[in-house]
PDB file of N, CA and C in Angstrom:
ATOM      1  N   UNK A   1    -129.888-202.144-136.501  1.00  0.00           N
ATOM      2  CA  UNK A   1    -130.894-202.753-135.642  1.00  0.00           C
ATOM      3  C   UNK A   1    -130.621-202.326-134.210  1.00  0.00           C
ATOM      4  N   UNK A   2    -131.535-202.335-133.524  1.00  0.00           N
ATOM      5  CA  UNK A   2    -131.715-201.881-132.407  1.00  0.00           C
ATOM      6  C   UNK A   2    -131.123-203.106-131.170  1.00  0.00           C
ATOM      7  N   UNK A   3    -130.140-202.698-130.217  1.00  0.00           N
ATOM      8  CA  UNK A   3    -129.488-203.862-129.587  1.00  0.00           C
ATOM      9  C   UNK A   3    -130.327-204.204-128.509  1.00  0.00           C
ATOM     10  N   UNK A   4    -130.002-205.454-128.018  1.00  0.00           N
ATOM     11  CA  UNK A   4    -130.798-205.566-126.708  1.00  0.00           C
ATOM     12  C   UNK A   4    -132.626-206.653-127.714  1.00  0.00           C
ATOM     13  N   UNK A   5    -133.287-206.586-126.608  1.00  0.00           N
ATOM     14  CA  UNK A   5    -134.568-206.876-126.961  1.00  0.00           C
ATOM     15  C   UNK A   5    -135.211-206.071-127.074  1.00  0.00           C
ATOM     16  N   UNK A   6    -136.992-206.448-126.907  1.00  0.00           N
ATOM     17  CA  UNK A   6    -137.902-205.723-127.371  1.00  0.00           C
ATOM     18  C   UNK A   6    -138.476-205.688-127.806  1.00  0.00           C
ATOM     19  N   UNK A   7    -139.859-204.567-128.522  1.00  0.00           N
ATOM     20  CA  UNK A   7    -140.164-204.248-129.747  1.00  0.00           C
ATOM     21  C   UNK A   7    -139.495-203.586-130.791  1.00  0.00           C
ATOM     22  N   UNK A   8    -138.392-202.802-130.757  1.00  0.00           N
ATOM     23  CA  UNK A   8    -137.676-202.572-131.667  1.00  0.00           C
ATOM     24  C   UNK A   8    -136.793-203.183-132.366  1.00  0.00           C
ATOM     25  N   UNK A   9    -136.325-204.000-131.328  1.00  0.00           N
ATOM     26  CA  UNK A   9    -135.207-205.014-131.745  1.00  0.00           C
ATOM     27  C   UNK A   9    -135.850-206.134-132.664  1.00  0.00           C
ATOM     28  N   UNK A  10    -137.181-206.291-132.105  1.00  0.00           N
ATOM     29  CA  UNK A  10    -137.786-207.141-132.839  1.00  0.00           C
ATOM     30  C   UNK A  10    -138.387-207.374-134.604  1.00  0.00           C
ATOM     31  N   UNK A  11    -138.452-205.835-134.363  1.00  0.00           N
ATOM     32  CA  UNK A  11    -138.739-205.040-135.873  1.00  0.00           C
ATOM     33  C   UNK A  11    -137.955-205.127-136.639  1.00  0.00           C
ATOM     34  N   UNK A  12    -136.708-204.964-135.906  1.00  0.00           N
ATOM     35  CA  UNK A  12    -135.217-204.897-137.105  1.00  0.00           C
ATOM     36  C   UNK A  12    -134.953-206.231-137.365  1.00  0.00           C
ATOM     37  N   UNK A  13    -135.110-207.043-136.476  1.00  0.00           N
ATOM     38  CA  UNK A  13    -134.637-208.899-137.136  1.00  0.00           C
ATOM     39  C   UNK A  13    -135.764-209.242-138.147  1.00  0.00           C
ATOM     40  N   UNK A  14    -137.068-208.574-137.785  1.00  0.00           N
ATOM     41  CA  UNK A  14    -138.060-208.972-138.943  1.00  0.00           C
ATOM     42  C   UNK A  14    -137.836-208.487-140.056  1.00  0.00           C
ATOM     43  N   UNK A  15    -137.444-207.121-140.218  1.00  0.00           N
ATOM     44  CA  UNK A  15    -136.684-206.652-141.144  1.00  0.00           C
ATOM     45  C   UNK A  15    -135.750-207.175-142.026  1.00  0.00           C
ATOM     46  N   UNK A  16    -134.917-207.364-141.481  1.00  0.00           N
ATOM     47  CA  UNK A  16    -133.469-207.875-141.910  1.00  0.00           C
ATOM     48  C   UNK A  16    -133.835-209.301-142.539  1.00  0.00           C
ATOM     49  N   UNK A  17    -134.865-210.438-142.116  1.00  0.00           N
ATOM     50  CA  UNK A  17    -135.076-211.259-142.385  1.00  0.00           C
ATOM     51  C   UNK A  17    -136.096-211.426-143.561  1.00  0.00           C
ATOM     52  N   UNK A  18    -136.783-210.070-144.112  1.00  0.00           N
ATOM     53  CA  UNK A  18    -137.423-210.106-144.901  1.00  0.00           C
ATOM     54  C   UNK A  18    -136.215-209.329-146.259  1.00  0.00           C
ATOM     55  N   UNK A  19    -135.694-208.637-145.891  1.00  0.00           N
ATOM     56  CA  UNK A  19    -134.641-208.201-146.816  1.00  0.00           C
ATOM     57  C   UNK A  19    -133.843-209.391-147.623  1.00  0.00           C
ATOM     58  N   UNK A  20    -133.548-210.129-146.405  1.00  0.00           N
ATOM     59  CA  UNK A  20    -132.722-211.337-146.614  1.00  0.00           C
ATOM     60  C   UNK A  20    -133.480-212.562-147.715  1.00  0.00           C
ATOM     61  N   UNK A  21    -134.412-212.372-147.332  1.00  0.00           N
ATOM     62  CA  UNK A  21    -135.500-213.288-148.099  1.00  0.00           C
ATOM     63  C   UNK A  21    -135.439-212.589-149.610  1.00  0.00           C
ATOM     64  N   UNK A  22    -135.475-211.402-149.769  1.00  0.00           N
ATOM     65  CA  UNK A  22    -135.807-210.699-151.176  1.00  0.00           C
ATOM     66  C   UNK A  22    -134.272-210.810-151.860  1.00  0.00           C
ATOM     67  N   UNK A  23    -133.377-210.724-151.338  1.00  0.00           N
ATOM     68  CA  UNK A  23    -131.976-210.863-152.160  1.00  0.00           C
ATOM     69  C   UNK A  23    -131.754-212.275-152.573  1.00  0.00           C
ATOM     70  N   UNK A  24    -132.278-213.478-151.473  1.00  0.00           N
ATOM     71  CA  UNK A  24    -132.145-214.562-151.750  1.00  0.00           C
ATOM     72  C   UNK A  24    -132.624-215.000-152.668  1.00  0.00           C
ATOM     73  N   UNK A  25    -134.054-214.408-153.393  1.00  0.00           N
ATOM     74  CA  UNK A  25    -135.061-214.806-154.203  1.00  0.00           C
ATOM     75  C   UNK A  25    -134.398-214.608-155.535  1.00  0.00           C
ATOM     76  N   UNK A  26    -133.023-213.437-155.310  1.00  0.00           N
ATOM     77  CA  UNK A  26    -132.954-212.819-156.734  1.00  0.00           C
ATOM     78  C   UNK A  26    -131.552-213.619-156.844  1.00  0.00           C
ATOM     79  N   UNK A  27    -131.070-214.331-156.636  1.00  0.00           N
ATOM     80  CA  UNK A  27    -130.161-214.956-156.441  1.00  0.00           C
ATOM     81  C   UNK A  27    -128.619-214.501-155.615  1.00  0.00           C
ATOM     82  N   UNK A  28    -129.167-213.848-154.983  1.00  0.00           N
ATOM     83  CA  UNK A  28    -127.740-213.090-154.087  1.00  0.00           C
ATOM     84  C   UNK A  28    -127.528-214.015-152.574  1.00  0.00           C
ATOM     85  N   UNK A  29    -126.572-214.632-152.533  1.00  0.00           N
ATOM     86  CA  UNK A  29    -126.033-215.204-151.476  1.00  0.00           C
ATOM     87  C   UNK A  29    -125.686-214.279-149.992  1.00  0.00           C
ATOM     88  N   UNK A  30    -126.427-214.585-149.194  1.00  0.00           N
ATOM     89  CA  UNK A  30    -125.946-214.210-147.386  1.00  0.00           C
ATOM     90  C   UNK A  30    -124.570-214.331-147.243  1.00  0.00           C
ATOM     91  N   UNK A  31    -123.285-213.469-147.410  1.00  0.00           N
ATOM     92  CA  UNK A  31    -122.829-213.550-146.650  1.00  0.00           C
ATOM     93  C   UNK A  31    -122.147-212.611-145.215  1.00  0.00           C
ATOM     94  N   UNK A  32    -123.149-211.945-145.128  1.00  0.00           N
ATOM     95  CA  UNK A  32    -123.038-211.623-143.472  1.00  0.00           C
ATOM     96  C   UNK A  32    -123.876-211.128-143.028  1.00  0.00           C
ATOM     97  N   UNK A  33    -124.579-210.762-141.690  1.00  0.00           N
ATOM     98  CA  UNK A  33    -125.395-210.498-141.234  1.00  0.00           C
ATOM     99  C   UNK A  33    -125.136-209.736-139.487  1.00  0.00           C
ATOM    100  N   UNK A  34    -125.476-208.779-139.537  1.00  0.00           N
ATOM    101  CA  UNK A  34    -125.098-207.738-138.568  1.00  0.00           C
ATOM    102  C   UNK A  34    -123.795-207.896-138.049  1.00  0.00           C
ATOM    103  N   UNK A  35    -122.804-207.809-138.978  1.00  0.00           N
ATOM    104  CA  UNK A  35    -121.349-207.913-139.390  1.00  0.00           C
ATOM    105  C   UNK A  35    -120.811-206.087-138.296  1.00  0.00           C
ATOM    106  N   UNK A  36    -120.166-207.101-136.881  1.00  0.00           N
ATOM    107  CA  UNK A  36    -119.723-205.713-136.181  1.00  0.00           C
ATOM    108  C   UNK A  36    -118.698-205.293-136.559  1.00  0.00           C
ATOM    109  N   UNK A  37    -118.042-204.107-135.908  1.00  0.00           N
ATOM    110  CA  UNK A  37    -116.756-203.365-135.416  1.00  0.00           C
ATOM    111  C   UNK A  37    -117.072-202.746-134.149  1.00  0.00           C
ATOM    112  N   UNK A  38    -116.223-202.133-133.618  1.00  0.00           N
ATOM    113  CA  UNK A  38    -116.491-200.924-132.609  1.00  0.00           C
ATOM    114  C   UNK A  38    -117.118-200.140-133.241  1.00  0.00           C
ATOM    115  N   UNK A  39    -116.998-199.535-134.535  1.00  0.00           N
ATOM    116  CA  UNK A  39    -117.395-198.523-134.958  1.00  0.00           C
ATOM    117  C   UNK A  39    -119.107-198.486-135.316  1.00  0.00           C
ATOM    118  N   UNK A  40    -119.412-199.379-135.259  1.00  0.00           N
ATOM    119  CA  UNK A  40    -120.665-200.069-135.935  1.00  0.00           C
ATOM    120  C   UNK A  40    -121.549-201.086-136.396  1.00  0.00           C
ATOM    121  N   UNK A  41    -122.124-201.411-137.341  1.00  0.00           N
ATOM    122  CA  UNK A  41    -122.480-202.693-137.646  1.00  0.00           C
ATOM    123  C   UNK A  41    -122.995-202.423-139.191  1.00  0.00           C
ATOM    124  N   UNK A  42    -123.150-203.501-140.023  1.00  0.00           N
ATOM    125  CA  UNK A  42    -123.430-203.619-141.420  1.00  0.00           C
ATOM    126  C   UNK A  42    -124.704-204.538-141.135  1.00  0.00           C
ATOM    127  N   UNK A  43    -126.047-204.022-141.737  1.00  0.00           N
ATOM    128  CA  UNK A  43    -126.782-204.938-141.571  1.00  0.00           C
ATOM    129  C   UNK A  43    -127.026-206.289-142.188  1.00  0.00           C
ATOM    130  N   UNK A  44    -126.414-206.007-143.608  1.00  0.00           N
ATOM    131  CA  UNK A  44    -126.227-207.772-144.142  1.00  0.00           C
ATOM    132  C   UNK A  44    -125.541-207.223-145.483  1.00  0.00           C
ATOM    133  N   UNK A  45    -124.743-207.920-145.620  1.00  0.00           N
ATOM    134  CA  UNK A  45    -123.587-207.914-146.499  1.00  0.00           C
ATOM    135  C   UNK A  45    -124.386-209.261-147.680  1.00  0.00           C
ATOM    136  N   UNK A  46    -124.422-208.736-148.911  1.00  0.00           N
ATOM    137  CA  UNK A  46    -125.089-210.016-149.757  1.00  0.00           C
ATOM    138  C   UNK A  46    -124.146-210.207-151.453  1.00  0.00           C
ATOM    139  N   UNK A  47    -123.963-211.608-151.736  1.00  0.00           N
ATOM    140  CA  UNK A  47    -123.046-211.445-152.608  1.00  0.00           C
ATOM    141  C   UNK A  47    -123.800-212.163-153.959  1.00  0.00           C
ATOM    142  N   UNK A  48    -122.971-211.602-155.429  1.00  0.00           N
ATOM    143  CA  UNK A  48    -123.700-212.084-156.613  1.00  0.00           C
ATOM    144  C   UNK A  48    -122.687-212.476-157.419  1.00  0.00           C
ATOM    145  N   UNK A  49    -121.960-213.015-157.726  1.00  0.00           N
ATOM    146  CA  UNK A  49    -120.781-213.082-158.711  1.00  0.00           C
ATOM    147  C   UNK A  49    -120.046-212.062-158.355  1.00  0.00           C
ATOM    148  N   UNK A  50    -119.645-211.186-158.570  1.00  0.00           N
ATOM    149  CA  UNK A  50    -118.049-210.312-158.161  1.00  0.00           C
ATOM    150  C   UNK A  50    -119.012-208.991-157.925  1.00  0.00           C
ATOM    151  N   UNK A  51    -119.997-209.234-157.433  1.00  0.00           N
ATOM    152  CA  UNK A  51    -120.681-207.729-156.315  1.00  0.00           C
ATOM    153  C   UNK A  51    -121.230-208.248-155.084  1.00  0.00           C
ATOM    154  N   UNK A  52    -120.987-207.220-154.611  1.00  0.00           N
ATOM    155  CA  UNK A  52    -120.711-207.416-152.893  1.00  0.00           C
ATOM    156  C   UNK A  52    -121.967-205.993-152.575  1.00  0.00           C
ATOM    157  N   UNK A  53    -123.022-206.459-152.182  1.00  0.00           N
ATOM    158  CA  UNK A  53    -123.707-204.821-152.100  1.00  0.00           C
ATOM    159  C   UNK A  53    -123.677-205.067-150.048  1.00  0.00           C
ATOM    160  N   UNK A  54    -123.534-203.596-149.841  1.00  0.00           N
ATOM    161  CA  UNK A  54    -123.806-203.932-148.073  1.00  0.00           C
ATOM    162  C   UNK A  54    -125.041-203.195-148.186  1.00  0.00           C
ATOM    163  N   UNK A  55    -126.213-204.062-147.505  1.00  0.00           N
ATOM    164  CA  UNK A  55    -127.183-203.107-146.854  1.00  0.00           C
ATOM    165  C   UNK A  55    -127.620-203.060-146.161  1.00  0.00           C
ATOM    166  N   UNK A  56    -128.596-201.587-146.134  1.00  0.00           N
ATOM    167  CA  UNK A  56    -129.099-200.965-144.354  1.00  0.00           C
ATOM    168  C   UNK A  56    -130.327-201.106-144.798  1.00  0.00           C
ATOM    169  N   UNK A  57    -130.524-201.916-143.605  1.00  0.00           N
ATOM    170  CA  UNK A  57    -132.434-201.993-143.627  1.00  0.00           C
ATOM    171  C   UNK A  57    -132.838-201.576-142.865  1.00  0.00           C
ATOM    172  N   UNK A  58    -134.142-200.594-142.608  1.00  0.00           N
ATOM    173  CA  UNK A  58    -134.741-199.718-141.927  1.00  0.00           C
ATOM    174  C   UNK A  58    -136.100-200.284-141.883  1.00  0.00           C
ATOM    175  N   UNK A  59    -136.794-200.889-140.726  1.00  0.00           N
ATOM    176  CA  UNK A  59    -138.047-201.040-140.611  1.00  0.00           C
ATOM    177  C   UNK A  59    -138.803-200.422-139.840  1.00  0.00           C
ATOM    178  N   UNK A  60    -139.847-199.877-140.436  1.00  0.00           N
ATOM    179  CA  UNK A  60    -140.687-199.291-139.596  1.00  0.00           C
ATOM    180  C   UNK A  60    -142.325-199.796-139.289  1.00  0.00           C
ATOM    181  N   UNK A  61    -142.831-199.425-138.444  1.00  0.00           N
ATOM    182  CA  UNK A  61    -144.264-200.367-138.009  1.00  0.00           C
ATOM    183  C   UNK A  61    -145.546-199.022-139.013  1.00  0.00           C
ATOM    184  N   UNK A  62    -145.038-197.941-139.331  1.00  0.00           N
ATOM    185  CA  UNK A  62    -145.732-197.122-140.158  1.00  0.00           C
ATOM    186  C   UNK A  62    -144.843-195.888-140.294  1.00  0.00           C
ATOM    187  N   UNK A  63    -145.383-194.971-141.512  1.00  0.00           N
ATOM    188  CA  UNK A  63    -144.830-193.620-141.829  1.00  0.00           C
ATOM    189  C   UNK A  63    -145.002-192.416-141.213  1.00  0.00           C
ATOM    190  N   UNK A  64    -145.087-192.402-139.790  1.00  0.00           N
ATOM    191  CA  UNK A  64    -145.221-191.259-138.944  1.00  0.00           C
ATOM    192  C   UNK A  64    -144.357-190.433-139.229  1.00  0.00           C
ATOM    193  N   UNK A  65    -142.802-191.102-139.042  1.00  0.00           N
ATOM    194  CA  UNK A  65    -141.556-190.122-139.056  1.00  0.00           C
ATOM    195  C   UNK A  65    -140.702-190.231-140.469  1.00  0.00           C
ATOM    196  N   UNK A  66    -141.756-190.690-141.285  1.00  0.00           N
ATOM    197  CA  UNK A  66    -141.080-190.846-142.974  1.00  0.00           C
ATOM    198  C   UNK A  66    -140.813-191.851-142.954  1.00  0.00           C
ATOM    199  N   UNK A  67    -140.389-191.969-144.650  1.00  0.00           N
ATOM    200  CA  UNK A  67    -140.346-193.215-145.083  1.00  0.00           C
ATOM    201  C   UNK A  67    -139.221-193.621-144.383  1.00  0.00           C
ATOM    202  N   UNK A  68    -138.999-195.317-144.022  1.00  0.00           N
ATOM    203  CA  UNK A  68    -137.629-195.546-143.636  1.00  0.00           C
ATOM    204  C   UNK A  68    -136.414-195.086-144.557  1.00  0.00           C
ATOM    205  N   UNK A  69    -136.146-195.255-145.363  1.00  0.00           N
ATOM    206  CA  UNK A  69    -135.206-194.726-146.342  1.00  0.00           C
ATOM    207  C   UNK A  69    -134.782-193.658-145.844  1.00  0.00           C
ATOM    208  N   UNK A  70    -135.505-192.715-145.240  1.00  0.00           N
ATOM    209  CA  UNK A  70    -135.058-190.821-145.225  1.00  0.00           C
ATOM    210  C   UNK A  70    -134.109-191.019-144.397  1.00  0.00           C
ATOM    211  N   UNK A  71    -134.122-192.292-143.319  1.00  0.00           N
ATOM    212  CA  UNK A  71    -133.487-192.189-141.834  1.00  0.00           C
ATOM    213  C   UNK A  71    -132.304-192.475-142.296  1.00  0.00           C
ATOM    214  N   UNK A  72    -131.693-193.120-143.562  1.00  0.00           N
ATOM    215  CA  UNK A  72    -129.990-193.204-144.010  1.00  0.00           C
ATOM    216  C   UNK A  72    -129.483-191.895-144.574  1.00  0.00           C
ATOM    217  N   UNK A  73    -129.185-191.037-143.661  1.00  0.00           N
ATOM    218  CA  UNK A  73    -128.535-189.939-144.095  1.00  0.00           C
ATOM    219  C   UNK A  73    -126.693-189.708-144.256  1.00  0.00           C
ATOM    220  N   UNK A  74    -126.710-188.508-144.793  1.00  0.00           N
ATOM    221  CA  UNK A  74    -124.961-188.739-145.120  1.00  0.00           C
ATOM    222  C   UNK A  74    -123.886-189.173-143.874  1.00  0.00           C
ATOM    223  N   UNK A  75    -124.405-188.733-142.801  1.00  0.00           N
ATOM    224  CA  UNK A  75    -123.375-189.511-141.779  1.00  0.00           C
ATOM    225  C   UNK A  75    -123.522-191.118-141.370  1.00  0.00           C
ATOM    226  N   UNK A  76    -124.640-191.574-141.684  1.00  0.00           N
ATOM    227  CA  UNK A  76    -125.017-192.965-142.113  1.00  0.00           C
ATOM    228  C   UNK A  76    -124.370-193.645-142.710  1.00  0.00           C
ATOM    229  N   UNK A  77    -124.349-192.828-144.020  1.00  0.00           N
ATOM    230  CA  UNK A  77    -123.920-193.573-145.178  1.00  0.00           C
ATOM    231  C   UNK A  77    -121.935-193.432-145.231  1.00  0.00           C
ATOM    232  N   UNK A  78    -121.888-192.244-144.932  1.00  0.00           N
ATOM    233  CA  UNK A  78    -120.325-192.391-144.594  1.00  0.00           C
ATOM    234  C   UNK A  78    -120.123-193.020-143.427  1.00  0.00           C
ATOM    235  N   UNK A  79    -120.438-193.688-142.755  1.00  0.00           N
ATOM    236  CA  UNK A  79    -120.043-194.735-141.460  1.00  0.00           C
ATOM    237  C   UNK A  79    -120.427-196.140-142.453  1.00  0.00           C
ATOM    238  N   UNK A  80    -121.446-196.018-143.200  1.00  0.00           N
ATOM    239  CA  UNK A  80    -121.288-197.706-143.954  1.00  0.00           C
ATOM    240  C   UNK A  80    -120.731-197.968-144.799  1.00  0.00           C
ATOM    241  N   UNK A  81    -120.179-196.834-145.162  1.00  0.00           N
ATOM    242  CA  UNK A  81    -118.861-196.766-146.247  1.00  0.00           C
ATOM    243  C   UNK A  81    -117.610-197.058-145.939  1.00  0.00           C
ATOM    244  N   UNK A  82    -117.006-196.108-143.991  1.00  0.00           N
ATOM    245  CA  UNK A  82    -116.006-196.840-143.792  1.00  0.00           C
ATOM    246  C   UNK A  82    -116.065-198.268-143.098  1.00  0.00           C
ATOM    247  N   UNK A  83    -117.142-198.898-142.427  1.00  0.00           N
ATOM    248  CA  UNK A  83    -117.608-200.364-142.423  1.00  0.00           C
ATOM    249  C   UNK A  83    -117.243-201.334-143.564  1.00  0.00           C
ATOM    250  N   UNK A  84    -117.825-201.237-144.672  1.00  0.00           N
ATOM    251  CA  UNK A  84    -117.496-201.762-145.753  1.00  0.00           C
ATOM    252  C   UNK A  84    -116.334-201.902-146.172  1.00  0.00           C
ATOM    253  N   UNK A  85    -115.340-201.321-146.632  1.00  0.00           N
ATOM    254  CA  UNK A  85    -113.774-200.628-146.343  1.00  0.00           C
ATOM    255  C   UNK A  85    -113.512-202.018-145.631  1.00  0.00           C
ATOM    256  N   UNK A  86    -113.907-201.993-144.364  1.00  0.00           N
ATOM    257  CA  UNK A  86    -112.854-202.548-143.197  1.00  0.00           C
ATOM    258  C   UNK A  86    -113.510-204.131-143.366  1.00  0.00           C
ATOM    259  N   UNK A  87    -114.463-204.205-143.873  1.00  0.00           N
ATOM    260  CA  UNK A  87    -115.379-205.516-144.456  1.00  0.00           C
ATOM    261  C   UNK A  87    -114.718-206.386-145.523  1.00  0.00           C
ATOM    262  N   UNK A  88    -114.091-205.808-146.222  1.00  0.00           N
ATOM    263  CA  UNK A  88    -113.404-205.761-147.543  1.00  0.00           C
ATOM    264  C   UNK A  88    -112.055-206.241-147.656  1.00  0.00           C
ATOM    265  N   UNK A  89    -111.428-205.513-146.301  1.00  0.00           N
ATOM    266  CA  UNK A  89    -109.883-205.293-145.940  1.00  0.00           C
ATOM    267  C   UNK A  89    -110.008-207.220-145.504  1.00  0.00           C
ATOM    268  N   UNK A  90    -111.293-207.229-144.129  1.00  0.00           N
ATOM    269  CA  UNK A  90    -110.823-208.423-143.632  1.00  0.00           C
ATOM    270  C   UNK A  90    -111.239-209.712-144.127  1.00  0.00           C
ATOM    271  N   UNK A  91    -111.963-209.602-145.602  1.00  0.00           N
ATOM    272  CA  UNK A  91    -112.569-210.992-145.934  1.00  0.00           C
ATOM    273  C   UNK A  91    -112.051-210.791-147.515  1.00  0.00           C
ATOM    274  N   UNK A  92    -110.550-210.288-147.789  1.00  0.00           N
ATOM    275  CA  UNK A  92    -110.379-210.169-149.060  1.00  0.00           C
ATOM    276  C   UNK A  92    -111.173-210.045-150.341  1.00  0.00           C
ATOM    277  N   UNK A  93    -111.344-208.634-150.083  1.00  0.00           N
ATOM    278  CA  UNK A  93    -112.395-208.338-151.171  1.00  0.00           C
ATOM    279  C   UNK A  93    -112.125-207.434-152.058  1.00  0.00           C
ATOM    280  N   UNK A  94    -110.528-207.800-152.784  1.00  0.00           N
ATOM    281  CA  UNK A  94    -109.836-206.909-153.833  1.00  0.00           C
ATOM    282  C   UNK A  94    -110.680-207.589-154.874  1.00  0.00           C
ATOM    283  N   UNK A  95    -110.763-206.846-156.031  1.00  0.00           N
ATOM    284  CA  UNK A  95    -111.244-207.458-157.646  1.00  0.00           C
ATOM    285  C   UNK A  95    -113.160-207.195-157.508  1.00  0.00           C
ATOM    286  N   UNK A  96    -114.031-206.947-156.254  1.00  0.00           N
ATOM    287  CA  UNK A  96    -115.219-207.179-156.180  1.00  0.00           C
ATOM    288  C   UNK A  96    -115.827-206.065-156.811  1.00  0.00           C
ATOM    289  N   UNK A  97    -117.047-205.904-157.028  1.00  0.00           N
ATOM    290  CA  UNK A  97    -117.563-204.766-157.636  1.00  0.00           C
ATOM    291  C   UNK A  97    -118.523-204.457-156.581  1.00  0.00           C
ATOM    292  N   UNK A  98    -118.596-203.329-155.739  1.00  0.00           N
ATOM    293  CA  UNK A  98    -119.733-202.709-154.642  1.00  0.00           C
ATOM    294  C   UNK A  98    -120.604-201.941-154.669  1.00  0.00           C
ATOM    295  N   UNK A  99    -121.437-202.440-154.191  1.00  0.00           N
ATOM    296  CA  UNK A  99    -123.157-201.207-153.833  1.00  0.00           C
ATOM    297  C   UNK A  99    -123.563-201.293-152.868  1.00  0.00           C
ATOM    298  N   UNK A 100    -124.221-199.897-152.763  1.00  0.00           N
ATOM    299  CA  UNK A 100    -124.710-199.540-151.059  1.00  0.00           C
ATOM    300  C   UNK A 100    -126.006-199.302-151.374  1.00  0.00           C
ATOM    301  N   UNK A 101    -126.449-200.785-150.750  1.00  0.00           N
ATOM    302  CA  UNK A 101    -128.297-200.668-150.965  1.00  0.00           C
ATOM    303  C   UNK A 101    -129.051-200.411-149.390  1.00  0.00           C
ATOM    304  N   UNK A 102    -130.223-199.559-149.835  1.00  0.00           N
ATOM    305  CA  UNK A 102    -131.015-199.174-148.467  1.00  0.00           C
ATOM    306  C   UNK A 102    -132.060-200.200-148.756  1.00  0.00           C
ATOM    307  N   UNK A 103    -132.983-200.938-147.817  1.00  0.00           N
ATOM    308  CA  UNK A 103    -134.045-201.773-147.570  1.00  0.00           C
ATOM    309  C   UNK A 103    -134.718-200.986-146.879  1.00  0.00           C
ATOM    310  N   UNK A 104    -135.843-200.326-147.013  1.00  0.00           N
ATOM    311  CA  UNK A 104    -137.644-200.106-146.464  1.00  0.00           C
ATOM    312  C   UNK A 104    -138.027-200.664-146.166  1.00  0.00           C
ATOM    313  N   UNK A 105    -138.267-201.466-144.885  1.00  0.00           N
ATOM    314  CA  UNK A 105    -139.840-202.412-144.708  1.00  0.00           C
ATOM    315  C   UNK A 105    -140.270-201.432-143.948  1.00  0.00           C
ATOM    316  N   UNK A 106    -142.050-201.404-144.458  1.00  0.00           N
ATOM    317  CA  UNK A 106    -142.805-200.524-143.920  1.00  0.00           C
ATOM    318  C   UNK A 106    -144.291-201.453-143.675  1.00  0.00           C
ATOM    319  N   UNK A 107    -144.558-201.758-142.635  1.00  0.00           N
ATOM    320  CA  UNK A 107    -145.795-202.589-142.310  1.00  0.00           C
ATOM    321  C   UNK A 107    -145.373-203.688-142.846  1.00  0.00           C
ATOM    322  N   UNK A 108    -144.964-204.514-143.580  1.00  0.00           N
ATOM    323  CA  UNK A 108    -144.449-205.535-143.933  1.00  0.00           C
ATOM    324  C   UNK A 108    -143.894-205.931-145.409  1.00  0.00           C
ATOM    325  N   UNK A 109    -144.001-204.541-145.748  1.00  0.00           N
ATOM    326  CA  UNK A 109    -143.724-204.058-147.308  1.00  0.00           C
ATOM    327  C   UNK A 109    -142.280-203.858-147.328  1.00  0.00           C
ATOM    328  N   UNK A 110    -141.524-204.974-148.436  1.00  0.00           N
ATOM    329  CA  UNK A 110    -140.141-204.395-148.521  1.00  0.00           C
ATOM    330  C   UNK A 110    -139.869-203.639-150.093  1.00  0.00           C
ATOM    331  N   UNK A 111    -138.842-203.153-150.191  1.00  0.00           N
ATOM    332  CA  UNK A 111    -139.043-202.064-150.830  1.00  0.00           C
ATOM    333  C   UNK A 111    -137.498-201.960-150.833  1.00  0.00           C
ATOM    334  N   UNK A 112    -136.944-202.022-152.173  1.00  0.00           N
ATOM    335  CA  UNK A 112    -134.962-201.831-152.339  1.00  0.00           C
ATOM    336  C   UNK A 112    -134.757-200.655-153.126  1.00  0.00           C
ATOM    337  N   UNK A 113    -133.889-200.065-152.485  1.00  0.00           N
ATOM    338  CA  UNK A 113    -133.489-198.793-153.016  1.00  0.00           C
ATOM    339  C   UNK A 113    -131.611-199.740-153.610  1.00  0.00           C
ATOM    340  N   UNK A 114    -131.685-199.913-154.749  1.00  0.00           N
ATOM    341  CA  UNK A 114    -129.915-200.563-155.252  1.00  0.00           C
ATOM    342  C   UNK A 114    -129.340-199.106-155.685  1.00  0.00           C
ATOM    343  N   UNK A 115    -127.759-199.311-154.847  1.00  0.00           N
ATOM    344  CA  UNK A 115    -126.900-198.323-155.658  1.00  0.00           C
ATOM    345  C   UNK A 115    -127.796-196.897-154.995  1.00  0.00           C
ATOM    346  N   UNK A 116    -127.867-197.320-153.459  1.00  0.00           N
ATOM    347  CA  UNK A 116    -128.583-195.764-153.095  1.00  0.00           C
ATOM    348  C   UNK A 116    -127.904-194.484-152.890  1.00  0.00           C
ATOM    349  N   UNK A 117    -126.518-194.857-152.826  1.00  0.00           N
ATOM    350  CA  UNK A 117    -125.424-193.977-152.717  1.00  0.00           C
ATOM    351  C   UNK A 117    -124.082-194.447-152.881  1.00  0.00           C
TER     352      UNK A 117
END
């Protein structure tokens, strides 16, 4: 998400809050939400019995510059990989089972990519 205020910033909490809404529905528990480091941020960490998926939600107001999804590329995804790692290290998360899910909202359409990488 985009720091600071705005319209962008604004997009990404709507985002994140509609993501949040769709994991909740399926029975996956919040537990974290733009979870920092120096290195970065995790956009919401969501838990189900012994899986822990972290995901990146990408909202966009339309498909000018592609689908949101395209925008998690491999240096993305290896920065939410070592995030997670250090997510793991500090909230004891030996024995868990993990996935790295991407979230799409596009106009107000959410859209889960599970196990995107």
């Amino acid at each position: 998400m985009a720091p600071g205020g705005g319209a962008q910033a604004a997009l990404g909490r709507a985002g994140e809050d509609l993501a949040a809404q769709w994991y909740a529905a399926r029975g996956y528990e919040l537990v974290a939400r733009n979870w920092r480091t120096p290195e970065g941020e995790l956009d919401l960490v969501v838990r189900r019995g012994r899986l822990v998926a972290f995901v990146e939600v990408k909202a966009r107001t339309d498909d000018r510059f592609g689908a949101p999804v395209e925008a998690v590329m491999a240096t993305k995804q290896a920065r939410i990989r070592r995030l997670a790692g250090a997510w793991l290290r500090e909230n004891g998360g030996r024995g868990f089972r993990t996935r790295f899910d991407v979230v799409s909202v596009l106009a107000g359409n959410v859209e889960v990519l599970e196990d995107a990488f």
